[in-house]
C-alpha atoms as a PDB file:
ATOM      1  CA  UNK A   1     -27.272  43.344 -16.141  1.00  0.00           C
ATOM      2  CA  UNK A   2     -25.465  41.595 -13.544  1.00  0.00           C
ATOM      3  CA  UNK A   3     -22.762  39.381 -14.044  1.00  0.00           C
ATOM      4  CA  UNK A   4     -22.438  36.373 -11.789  1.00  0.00           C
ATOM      5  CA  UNK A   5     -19.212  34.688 -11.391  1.00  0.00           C
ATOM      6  CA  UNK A   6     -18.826  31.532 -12.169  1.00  0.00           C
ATOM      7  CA  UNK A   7     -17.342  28.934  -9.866  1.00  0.00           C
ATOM      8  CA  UNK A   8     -14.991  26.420 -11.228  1.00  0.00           C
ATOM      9  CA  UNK A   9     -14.656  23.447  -9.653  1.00  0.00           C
ATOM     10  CA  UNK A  10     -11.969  20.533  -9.982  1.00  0.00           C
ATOM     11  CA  UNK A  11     -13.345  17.740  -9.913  1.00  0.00           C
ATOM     12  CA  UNK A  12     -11.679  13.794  -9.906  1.00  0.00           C
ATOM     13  CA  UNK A  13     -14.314  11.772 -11.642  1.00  0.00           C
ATOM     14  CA  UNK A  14     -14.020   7.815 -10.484  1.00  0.00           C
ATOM     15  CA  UNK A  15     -15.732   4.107 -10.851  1.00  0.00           C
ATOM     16  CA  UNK A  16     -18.009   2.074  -8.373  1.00  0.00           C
ATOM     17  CA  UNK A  17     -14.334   0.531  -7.647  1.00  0.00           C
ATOM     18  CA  UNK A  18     -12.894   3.899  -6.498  1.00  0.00           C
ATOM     19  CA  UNK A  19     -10.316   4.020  -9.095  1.00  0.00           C
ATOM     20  CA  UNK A  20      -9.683   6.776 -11.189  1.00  0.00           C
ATOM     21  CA  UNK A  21     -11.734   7.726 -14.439  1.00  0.00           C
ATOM     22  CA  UNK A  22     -10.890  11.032 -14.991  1.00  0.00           C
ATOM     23  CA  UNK A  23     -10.065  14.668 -13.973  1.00  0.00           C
ATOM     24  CA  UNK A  24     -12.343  17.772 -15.270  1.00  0.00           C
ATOM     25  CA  UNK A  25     -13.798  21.029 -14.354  1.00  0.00           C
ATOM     26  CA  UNK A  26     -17.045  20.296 -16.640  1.00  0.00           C
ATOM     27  CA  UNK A  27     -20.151  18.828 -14.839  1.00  0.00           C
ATOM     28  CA  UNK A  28     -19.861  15.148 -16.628  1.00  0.00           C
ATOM     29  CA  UNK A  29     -21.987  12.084 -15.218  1.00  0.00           C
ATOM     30  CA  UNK A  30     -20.439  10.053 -12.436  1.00  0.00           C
ATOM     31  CA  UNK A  31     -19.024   9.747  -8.906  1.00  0.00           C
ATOM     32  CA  UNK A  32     -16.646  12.430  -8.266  1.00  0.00           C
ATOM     33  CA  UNK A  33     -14.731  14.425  -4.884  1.00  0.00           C
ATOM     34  CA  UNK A  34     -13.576  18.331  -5.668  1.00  0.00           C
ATOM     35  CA  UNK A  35     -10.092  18.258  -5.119  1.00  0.00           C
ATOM     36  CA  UNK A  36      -7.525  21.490  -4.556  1.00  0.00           C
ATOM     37  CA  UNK A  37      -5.476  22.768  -7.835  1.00  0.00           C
ATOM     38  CA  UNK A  38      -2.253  20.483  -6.925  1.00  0.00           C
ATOM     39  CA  UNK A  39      -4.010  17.682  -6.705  1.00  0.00           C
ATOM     40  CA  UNK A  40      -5.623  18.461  -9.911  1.00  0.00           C
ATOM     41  CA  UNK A  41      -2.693  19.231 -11.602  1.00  0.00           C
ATOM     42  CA  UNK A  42      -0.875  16.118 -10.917  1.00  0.00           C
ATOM     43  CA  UNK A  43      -3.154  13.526 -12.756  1.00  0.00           C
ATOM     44  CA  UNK A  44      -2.462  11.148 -10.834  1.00  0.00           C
ATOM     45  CA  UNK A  45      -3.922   7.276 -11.333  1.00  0.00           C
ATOM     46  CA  UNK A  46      -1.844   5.579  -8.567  1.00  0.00           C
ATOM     47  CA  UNK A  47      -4.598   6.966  -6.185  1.00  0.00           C
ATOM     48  CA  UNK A  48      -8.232   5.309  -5.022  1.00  0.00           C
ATOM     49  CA  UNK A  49     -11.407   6.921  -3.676  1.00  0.00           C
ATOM     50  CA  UNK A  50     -12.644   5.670  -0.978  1.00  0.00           C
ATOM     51  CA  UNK A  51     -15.814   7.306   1.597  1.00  0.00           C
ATOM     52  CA  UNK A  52     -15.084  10.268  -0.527  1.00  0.00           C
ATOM     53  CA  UNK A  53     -11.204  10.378   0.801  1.00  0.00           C
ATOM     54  CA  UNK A  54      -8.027   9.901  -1.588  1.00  0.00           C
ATOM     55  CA  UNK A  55      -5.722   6.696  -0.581  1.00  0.00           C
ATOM     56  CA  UNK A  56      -2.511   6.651  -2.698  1.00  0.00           C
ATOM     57  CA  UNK A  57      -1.847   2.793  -3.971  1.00  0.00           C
ATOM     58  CA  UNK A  58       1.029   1.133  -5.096  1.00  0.00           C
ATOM     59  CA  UNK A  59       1.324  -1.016  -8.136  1.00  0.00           C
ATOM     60  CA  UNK A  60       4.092  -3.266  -9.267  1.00  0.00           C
ATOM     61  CA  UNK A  61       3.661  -1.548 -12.337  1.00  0.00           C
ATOM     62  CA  UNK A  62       3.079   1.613 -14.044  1.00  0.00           C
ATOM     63  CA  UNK A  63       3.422   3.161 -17.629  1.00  0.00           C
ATOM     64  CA  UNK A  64       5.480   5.915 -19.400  1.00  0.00           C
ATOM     65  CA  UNK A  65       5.473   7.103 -22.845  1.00  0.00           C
ATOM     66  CA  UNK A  66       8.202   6.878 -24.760  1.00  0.00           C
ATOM     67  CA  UNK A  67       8.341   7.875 -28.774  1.00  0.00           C
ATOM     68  CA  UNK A  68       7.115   5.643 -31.415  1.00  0.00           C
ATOM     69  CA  UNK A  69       7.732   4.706 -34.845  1.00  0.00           C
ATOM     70  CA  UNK A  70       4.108   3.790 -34.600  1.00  0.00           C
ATOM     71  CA  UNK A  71       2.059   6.665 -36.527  1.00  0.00           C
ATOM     72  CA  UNK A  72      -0.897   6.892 -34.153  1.00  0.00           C
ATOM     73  CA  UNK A  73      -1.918   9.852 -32.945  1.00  0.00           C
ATOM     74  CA  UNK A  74       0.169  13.536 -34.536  1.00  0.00           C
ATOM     75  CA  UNK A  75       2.065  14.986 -31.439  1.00  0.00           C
ATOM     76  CA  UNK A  76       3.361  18.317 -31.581  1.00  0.00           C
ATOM     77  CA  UNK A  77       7.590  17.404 -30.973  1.00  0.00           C
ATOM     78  CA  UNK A  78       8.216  20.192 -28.534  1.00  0.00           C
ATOM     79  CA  UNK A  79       5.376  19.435 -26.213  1.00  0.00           C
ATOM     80  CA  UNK A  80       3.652  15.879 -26.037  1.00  0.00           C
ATOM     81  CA  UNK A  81      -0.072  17.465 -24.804  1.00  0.00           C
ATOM     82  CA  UNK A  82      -0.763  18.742 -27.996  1.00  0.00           C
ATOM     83  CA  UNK A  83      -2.421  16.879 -30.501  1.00  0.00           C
ATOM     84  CA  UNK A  84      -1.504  18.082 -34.211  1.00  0.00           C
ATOM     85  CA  UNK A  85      -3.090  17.380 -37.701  1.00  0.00           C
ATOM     86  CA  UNK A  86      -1.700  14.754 -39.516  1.00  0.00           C
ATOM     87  CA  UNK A  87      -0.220  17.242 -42.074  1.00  0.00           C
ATOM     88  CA  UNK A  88       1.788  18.892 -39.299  1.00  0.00           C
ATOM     89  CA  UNK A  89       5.366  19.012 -41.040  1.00  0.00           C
ATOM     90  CA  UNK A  90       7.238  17.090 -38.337  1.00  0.00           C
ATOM     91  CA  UNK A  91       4.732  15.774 -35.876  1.00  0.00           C
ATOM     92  CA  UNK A  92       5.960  13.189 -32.802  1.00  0.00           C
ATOM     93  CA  UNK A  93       4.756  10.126 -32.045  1.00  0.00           C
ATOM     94  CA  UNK A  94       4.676   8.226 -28.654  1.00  0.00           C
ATOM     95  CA  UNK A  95       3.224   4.959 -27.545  1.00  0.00           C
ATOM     96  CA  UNK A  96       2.280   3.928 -23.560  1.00  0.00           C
ATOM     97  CA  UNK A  97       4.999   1.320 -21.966  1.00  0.00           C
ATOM     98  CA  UNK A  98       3.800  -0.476 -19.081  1.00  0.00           C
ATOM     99  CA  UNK A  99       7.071  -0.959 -16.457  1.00  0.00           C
ATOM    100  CA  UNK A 100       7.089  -3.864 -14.136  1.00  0.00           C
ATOM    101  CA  UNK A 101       8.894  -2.761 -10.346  1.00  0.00           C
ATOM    102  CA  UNK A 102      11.636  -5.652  -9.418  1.00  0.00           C
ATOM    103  CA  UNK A 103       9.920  -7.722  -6.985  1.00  0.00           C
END
């Protein structure tokens, strides 16, 4: 039996507006470009999509997390991309701050 390799693509998914939706190597429905690994692997949202080219944007604001007394979402407290179950013995929790720039 032959094995065929399987390409893996990275793709930025995005909206009729050209703003970002998301970033995923699965086949999801959508508008998306294929973008190199660095690209990928920044995330970034302060970027648009436009005639299937990137344009970076700038906003006079932008977000951060910072931790939370709020008990959302279980974060693991050494690394904030891991979601842990609620009965994790000392889970972290983090909330999204939107910044304003100094005009």
């Amino acid at each position: 039996m032959e094995v065929v390799p399987v390409k893996l693509e990275r793709r930025l998914y995005y909206d009729e507006n050209g703003d970002v939706v998301t970033y995923a190597m699965e086949d999801l429905p959508g508008n998306y470009i294929i973008v190199s690994q660095e690209i990928f692997d920044q995330v970034r949202t302060d970027i648009k999509i436009k005639d299937g080219e990137i344009i970076r944007i700038t906003r006079s604001n932008s977000w951060k997390l910072q931790p939370s007394d709020n008990k959302s979402t279980s974060i693991h407290p050494n690394d904030v991309s891991i979601v842990v179950d609620s009965k994790y013995s000392k889970p972290a929790y983090w909330e999204v701050v939107t910044t304003h720039d100094a005009e």
